[in-house]
PDB file of N, CA and C in Angstrom:
ATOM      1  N   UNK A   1      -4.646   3.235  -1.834  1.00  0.00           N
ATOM      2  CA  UNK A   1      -3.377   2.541  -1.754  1.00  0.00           C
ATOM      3  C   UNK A   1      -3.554   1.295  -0.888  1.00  0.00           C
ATOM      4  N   UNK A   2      -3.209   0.337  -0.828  1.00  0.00           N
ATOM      5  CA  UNK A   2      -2.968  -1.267  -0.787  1.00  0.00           C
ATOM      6  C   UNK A   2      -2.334  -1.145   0.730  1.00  0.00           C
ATOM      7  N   UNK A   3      -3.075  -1.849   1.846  1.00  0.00           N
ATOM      8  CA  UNK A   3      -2.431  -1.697   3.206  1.00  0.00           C
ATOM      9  C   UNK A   3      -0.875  -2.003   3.544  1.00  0.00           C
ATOM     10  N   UNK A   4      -0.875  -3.631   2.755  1.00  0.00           N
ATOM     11  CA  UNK A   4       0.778  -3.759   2.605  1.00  0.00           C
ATOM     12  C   UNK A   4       1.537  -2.725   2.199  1.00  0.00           C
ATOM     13  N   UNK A   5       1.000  -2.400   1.135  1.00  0.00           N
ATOM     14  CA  UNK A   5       2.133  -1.578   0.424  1.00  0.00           C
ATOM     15  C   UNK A   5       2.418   0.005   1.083  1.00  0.00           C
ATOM     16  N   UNK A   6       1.683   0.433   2.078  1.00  0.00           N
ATOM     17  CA  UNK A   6       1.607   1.911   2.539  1.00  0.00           C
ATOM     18  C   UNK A   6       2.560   1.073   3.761  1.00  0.00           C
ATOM     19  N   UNK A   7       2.189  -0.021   4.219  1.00  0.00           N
ATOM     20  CA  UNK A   7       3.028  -0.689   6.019  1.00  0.00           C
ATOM     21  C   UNK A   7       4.036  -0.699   5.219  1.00  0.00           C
ATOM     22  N   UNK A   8       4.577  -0.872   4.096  1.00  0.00           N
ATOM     23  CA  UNK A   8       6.321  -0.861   3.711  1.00  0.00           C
ATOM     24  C   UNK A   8       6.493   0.618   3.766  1.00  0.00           C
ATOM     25  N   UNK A   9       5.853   1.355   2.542  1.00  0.00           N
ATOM     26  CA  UNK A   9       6.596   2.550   2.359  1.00  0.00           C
ATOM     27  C   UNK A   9       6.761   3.374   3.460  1.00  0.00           C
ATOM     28  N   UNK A  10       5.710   2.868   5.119  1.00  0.00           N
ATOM     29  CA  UNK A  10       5.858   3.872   6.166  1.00  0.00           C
ATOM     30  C   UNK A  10       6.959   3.222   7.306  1.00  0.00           C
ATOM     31  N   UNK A  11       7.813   2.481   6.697  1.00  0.00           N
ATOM     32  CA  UNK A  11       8.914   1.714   7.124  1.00  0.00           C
ATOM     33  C   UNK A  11       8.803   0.818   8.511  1.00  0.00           C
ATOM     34  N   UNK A  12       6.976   0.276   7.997  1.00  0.00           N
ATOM     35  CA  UNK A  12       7.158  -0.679   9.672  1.00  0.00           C
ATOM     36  C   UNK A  12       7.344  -1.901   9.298  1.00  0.00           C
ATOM     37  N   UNK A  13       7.892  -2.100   7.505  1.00  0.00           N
ATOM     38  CA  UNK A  13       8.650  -3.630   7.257  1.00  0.00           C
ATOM     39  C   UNK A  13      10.182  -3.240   6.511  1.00  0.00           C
ATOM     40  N   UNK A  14      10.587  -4.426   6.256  1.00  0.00           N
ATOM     41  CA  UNK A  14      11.474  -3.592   5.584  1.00  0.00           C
ATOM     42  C   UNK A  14      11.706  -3.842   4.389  1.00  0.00           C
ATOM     43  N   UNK A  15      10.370  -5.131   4.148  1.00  0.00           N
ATOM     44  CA  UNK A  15      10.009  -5.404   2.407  1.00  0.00           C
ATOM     45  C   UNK A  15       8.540  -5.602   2.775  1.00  0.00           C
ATOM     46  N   UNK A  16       7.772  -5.638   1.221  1.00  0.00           N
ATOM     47  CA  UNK A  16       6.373  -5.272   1.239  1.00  0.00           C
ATOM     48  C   UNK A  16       6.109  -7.118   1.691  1.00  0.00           C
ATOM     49  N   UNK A  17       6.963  -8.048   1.087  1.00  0.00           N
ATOM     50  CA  UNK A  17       6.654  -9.352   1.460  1.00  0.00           C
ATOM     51  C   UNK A  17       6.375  -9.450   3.031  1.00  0.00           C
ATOM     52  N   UNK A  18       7.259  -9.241   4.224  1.00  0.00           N
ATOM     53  CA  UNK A  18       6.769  -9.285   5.173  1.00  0.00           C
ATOM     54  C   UNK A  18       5.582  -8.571   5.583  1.00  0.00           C
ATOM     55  N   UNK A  19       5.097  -7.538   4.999  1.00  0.00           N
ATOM     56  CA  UNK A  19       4.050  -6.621   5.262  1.00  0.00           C
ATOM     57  C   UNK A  19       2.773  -7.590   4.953  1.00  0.00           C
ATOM     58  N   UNK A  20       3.152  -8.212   4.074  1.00  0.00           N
ATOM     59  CA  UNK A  20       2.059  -9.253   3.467  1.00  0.00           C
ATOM     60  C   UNK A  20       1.749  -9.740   4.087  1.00  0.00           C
ATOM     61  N   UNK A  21       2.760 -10.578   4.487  1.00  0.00           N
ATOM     62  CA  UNK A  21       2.643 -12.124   5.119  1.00  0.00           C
ATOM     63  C   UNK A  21       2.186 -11.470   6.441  1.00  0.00           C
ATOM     64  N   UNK A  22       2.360 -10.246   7.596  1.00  0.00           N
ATOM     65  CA  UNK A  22       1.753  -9.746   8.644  1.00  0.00           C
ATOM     66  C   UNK A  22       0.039  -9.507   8.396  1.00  0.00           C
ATOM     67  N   UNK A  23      -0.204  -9.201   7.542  1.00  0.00           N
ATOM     68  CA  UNK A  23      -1.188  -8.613   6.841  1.00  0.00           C
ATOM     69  C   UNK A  23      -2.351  -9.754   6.793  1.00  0.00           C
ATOM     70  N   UNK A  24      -1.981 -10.754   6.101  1.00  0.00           N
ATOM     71  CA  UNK A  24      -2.327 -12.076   6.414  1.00  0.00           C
ATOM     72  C   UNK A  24      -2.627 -12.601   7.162  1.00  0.00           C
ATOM     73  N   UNK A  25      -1.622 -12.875   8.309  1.00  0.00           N
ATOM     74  CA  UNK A  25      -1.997 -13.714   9.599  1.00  0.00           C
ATOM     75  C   UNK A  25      -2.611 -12.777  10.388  1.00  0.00           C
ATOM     76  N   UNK A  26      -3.229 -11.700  10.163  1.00  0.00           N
ATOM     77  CA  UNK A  26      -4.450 -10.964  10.794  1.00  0.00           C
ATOM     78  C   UNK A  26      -3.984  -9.943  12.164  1.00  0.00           C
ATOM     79  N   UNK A  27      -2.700  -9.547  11.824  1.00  0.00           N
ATOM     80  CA  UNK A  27      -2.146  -8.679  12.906  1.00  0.00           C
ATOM     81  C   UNK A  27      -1.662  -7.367  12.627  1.00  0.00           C
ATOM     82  N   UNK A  28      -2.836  -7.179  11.354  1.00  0.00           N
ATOM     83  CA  UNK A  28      -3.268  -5.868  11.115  1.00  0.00           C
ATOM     84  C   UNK A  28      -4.924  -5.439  11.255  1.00  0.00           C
ATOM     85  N   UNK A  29      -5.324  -4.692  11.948  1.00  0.00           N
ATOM     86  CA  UNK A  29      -6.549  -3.971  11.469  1.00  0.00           C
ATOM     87  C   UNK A  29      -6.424  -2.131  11.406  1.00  0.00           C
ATOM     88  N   UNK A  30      -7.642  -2.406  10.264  1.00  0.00           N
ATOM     89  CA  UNK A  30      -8.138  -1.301   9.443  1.00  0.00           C
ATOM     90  C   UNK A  30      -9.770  -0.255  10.182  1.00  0.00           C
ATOM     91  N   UNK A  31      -9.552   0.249  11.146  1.00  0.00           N
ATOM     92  CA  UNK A  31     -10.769   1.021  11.651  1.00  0.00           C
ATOM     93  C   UNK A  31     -11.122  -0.212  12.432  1.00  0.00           C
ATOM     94  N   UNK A  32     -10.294  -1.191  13.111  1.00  0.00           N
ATOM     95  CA  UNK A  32     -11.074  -1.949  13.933  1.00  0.00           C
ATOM     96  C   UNK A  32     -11.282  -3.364  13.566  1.00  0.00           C
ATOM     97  N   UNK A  33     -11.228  -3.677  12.042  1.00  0.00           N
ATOM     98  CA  UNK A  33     -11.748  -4.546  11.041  1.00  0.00           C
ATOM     99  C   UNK A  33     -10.110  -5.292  10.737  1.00  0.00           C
ATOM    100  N   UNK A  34     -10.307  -6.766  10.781  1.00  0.00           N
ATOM    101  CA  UNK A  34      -8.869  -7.380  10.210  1.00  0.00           C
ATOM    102  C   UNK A  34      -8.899  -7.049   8.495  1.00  0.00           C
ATOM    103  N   UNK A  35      -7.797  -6.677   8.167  1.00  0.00           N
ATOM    104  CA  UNK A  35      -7.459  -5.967   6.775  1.00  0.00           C
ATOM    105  C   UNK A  35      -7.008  -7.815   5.741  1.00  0.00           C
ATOM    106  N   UNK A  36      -7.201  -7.351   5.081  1.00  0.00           N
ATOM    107  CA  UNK A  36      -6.457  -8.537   3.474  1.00  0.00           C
ATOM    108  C   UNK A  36      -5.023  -7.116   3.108  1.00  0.00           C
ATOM    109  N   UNK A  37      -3.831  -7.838   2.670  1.00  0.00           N
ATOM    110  CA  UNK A  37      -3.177  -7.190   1.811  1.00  0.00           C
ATOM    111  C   UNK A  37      -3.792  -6.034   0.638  1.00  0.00           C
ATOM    112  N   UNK A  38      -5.217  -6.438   0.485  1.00  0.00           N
ATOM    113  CA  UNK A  38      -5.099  -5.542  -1.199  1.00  0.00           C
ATOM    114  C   UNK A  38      -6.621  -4.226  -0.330  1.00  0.00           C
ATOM    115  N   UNK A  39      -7.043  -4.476   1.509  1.00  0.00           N
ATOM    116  CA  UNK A  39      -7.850  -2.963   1.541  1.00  0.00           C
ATOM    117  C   UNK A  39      -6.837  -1.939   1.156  1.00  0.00           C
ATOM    118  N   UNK A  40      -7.912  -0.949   0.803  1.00  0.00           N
ATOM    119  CA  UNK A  40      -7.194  -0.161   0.239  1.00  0.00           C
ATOM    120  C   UNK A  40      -7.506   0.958   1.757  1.00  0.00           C
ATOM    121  N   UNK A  41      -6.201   1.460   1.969  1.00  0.00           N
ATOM    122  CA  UNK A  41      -6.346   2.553   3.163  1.00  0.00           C
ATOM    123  C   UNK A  41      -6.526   4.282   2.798  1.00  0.00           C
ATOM    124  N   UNK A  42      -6.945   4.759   3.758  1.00  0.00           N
ATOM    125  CA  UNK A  42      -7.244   6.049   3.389  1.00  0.00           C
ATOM    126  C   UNK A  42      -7.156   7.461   4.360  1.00  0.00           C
ATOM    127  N   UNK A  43      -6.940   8.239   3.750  1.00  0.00           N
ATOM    128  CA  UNK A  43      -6.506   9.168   4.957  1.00  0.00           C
ATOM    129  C   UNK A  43      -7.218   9.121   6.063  1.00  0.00           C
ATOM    130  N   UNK A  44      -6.549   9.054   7.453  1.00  0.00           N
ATOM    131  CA  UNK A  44      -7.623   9.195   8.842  1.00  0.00           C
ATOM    132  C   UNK A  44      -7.988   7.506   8.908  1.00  0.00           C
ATOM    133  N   UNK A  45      -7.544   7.017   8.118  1.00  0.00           N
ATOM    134  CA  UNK A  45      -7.733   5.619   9.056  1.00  0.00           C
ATOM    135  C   UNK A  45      -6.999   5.695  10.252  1.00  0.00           C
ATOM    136  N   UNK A  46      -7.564   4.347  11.101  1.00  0.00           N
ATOM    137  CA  UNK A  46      -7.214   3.861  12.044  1.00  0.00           C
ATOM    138  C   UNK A  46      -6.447   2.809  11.951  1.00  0.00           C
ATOM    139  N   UNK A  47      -4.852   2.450  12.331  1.00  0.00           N
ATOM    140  CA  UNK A  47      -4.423   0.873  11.855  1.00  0.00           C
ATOM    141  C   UNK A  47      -3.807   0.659  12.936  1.00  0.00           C
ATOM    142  N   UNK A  48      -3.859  -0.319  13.047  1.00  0.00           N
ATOM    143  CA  UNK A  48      -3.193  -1.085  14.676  1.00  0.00           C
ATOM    144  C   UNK A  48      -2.738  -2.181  14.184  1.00  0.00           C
ATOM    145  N   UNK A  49      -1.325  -2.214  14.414  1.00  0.00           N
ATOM    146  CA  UNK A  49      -0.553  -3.628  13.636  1.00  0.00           C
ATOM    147  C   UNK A  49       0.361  -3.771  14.977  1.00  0.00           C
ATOM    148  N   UNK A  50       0.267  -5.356  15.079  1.00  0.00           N
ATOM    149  CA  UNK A  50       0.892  -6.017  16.070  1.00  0.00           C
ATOM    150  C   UNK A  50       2.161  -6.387  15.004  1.00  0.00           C
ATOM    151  N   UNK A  51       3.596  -6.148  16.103  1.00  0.00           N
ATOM    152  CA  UNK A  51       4.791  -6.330  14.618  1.00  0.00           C
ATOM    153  C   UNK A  51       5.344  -7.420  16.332  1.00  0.00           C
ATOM    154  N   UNK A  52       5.298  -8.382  16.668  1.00  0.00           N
ATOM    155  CA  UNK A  52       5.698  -9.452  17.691  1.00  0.00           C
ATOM    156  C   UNK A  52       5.485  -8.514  18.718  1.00  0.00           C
ATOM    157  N   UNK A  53       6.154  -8.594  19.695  1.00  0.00           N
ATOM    158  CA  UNK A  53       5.499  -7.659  20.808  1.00  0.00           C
ATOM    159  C   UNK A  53       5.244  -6.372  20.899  1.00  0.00           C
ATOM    160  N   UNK A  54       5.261  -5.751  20.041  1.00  0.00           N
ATOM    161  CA  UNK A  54       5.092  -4.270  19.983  1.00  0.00           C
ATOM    162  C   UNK A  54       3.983  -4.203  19.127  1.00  0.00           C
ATOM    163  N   UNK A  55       3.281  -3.168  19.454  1.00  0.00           N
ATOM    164  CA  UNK A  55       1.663  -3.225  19.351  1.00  0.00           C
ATOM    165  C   UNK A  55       1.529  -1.159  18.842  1.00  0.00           C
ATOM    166  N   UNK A  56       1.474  -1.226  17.563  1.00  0.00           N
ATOM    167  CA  UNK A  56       1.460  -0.037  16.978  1.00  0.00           C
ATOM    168  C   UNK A  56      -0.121   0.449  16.637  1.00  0.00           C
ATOM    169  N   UNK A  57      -0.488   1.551  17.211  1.00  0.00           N
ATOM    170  CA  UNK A  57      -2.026   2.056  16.625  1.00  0.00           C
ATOM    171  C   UNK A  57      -1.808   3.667  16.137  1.00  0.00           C
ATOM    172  N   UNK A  58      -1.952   3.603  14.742  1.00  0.00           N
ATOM    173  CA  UNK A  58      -1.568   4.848  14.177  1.00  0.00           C
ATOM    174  C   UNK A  58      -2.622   5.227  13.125  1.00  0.00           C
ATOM    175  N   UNK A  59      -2.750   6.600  12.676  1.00  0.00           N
ATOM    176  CA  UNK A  59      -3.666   7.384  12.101  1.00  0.00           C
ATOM    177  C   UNK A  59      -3.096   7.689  10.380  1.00  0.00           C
ATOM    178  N   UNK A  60      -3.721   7.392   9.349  1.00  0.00           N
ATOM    179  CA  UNK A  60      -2.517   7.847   8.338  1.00  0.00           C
ATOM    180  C   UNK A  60      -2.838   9.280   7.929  1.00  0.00           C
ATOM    181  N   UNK A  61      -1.939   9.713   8.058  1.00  0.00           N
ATOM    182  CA  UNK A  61      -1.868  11.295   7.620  1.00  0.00           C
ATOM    183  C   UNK A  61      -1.217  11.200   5.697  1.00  0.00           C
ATOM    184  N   UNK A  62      -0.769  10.404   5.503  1.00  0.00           N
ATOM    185  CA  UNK A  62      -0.219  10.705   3.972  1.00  0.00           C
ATOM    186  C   UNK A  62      -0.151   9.261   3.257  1.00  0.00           C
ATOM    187  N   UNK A  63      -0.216   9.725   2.363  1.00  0.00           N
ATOM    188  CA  UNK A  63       0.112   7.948   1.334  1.00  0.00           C
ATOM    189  C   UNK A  63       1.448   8.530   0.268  1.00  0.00           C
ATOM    190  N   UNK A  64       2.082   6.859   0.112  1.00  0.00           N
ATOM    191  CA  UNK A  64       2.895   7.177  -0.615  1.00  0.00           C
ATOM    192  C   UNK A  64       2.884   6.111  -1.424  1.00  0.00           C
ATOM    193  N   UNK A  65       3.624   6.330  -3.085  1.00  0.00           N
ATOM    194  CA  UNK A  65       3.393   5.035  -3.511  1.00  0.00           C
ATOM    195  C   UNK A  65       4.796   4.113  -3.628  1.00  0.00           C
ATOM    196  N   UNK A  66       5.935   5.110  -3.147  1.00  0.00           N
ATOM    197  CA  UNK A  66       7.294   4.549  -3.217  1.00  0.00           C
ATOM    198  C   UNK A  66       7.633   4.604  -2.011  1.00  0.00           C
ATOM    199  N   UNK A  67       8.678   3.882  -1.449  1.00  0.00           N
ATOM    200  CA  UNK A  67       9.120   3.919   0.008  1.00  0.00           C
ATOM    201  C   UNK A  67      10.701   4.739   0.029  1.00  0.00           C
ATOM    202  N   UNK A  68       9.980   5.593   0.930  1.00  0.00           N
ATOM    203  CA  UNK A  68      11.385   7.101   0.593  1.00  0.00           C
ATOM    204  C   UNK A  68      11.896   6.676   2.257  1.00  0.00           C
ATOM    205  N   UNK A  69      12.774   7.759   2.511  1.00  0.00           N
ATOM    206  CA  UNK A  69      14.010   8.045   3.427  1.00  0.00           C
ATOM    207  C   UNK A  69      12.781   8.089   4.954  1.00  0.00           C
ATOM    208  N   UNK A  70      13.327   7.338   5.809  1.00  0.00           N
ATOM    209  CA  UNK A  70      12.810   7.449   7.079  1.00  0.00           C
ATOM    210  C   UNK A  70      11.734   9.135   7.747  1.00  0.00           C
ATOM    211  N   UNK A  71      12.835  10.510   6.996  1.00  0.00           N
ATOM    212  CA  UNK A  71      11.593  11.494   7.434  1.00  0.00           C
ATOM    213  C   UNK A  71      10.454  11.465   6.324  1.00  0.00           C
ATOM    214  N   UNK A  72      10.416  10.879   5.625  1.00  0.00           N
ATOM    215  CA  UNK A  72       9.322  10.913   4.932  1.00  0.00           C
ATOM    216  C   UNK A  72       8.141  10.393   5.338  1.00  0.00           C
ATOM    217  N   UNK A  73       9.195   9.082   5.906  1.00  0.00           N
ATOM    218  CA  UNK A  73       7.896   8.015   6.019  1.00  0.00           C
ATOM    219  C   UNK A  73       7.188   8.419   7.508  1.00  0.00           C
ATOM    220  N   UNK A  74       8.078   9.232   8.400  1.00  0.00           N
ATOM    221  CA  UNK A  74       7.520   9.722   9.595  1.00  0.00           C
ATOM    222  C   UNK A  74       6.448  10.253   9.404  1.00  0.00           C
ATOM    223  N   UNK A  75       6.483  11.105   8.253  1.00  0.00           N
ATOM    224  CA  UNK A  75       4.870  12.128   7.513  1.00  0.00           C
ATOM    225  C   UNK A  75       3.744  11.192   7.597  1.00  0.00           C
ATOM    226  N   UNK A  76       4.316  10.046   6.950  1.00  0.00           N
ATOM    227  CA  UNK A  76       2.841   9.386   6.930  1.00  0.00           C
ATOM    228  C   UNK A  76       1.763   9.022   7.564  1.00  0.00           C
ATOM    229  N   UNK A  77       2.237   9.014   9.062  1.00  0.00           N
ATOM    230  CA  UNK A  77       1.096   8.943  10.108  1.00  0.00           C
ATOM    231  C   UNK A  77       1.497   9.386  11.562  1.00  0.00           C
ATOM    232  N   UNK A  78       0.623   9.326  12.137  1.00  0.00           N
ATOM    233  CA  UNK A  78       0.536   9.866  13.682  1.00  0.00           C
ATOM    234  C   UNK A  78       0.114   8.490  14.969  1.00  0.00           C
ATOM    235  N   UNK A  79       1.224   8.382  15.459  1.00  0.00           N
ATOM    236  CA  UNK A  79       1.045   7.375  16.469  1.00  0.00           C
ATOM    237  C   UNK A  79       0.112   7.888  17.471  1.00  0.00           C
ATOM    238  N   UNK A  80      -1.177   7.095  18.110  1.00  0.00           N
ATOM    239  CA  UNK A  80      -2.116   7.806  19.007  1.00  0.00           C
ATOM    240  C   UNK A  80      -1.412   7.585  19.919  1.00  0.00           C
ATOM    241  N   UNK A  81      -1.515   8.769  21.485  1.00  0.00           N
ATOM    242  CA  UNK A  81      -0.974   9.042  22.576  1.00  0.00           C
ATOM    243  C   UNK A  81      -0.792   7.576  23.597  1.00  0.00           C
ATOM    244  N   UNK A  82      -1.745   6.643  23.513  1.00  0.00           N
ATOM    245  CA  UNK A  82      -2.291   5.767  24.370  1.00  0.00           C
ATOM    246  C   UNK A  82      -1.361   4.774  23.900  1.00  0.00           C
ATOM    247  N   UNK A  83      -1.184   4.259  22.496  1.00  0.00           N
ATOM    248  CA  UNK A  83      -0.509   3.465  22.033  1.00  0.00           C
ATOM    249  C   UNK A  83       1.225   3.551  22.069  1.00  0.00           C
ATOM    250  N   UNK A  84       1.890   5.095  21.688  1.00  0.00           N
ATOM    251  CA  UNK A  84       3.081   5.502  22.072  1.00  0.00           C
ATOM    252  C   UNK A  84       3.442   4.673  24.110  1.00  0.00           C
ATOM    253  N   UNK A  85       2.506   5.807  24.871  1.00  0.00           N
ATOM    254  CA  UNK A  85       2.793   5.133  26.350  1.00  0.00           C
ATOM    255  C   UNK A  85       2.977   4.287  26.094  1.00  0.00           C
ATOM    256  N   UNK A  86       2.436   2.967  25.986  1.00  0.00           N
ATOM    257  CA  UNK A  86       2.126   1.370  25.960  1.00  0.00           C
ATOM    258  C   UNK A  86       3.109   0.708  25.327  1.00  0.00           C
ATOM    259  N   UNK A  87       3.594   1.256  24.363  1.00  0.00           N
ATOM    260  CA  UNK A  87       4.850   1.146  23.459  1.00  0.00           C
ATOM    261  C   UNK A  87       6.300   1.281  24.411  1.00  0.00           C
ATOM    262  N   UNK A  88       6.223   2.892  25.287  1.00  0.00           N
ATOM    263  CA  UNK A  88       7.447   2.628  25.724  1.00  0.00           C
ATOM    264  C   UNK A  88       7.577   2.032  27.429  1.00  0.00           C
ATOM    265  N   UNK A  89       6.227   1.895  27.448  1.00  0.00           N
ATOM    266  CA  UNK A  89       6.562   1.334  28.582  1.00  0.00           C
ATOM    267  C   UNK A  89       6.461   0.000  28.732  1.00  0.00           C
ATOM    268  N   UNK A  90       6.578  -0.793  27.581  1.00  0.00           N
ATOM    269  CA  UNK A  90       7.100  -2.049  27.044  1.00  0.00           C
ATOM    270  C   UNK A  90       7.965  -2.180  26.813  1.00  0.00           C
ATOM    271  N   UNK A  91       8.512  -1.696  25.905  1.00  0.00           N
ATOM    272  CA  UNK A  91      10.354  -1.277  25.717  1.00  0.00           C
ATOM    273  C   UNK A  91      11.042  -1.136  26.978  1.00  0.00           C
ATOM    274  N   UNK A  92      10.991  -0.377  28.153  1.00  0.00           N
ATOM    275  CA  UNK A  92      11.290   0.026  29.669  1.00  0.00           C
ATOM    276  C   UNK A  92      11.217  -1.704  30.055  1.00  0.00           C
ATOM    277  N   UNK A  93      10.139  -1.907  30.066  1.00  0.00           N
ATOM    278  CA  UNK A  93       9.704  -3.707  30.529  1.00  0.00           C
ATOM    279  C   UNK A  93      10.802  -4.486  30.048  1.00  0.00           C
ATOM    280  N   UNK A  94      11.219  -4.769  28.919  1.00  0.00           N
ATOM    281  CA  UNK A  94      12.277  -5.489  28.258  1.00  0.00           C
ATOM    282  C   UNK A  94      13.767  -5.244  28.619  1.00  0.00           C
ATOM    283  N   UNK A  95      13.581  -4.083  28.999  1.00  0.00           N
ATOM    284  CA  UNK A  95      15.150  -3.095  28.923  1.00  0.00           C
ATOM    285  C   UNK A  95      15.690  -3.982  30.978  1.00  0.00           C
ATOM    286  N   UNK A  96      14.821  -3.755  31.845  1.00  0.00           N
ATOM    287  CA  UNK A  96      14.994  -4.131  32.972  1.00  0.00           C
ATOM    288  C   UNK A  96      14.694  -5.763  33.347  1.00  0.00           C
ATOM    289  N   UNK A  97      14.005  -6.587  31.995  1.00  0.00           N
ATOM    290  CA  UNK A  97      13.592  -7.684  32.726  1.00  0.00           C
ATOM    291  C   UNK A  97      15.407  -8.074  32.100  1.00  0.00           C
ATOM    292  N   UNK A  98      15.729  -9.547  33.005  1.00  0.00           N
ATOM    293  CA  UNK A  98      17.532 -10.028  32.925  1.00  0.00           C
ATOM    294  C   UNK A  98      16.918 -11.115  31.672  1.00  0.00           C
ATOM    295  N   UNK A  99      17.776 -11.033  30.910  1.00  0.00           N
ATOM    296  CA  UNK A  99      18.141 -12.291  29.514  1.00  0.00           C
ATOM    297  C   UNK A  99      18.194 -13.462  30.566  1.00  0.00           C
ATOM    298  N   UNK A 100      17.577 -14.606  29.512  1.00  0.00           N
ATOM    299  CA  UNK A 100      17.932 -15.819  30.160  1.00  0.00           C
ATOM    300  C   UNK A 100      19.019 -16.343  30.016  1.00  0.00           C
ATOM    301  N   UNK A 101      19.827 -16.899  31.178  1.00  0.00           N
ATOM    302  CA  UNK A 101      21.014 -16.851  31.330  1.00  0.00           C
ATOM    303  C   UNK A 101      22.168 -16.375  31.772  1.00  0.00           C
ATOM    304  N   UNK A 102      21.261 -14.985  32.038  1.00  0.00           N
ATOM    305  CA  UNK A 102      22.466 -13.822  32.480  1.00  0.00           C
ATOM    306  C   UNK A 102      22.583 -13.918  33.780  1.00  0.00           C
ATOM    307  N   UNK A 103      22.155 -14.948  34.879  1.00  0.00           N
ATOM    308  CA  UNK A 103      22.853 -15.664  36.256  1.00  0.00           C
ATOM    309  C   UNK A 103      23.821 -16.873  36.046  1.00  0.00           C
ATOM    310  N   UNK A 104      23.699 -17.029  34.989  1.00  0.00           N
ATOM    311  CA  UNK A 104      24.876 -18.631  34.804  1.00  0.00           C
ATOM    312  C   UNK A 104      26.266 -18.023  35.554  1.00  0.00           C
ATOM    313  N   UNK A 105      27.291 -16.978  34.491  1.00  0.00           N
ATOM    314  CA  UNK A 105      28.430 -16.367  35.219  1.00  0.00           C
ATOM    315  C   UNK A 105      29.158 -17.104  33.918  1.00  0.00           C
ATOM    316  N   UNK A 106      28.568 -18.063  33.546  1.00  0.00           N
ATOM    317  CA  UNK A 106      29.547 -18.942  32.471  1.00  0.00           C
ATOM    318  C   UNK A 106      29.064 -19.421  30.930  1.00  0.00           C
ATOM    319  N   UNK A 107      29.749 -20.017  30.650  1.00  0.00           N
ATOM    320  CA  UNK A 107      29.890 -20.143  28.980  1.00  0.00           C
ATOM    321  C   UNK A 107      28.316 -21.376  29.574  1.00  0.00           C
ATOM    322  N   UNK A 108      27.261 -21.537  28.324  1.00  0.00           N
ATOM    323  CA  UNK A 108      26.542 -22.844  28.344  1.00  0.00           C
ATOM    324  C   UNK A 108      26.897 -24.215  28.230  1.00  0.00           C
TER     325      UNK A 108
END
């Protein structure tokens, strides 16, 4: 199955076009290796896709060739332990740093 097309159906786009176009500018790899849209992935890969600041490294446990309902697409792989931490303690990072702007008090 086609890397784009498994990054849609495992709902980390929310069309296969953006999966592409990520796929492309090289902020996917495949076992380590920058992927093209058409590698084909395979069970027990390794994929690490940068989606803007969040930095996903996951294992595929299933392929699909249609993009089903969110628990489905959970089946499809296993986020590694190291990458989850790093994940939320980025999210935590964002959640406490202040929006710019949010000392003004007033309209811009």
């Amino acid at each position: 199955m086609r890397v784009d097309k498994w990054l849609w159906a495992a709902r980390f786009f929310k069309t296969r076009g953006l999966a592409t176009e990520t796929v492309l500018r090289g902020r996917v790899h495949v076992n380590g290796v920058r992927a093209k849209p058409a590698k084909e992935v395979r069970l027990g890969d390794l994929l690490e896709i940068s989606v803007g600041e969040v930095r996903w490294a996951v294992t595929v446990r299933g392929l699909a060739d249609k993009r089903g309902p969110a628990t489905v697409a959970a089946t499809l792989y296993d986020e590694t332990p190291e990458s989850r931490v790093a994940r939320e303690r980025k999210a935590a990072e964002r959640r406490l740093s202040r929006p710019l702007g949010a000392d003004l008090g007033a309209r811009p």
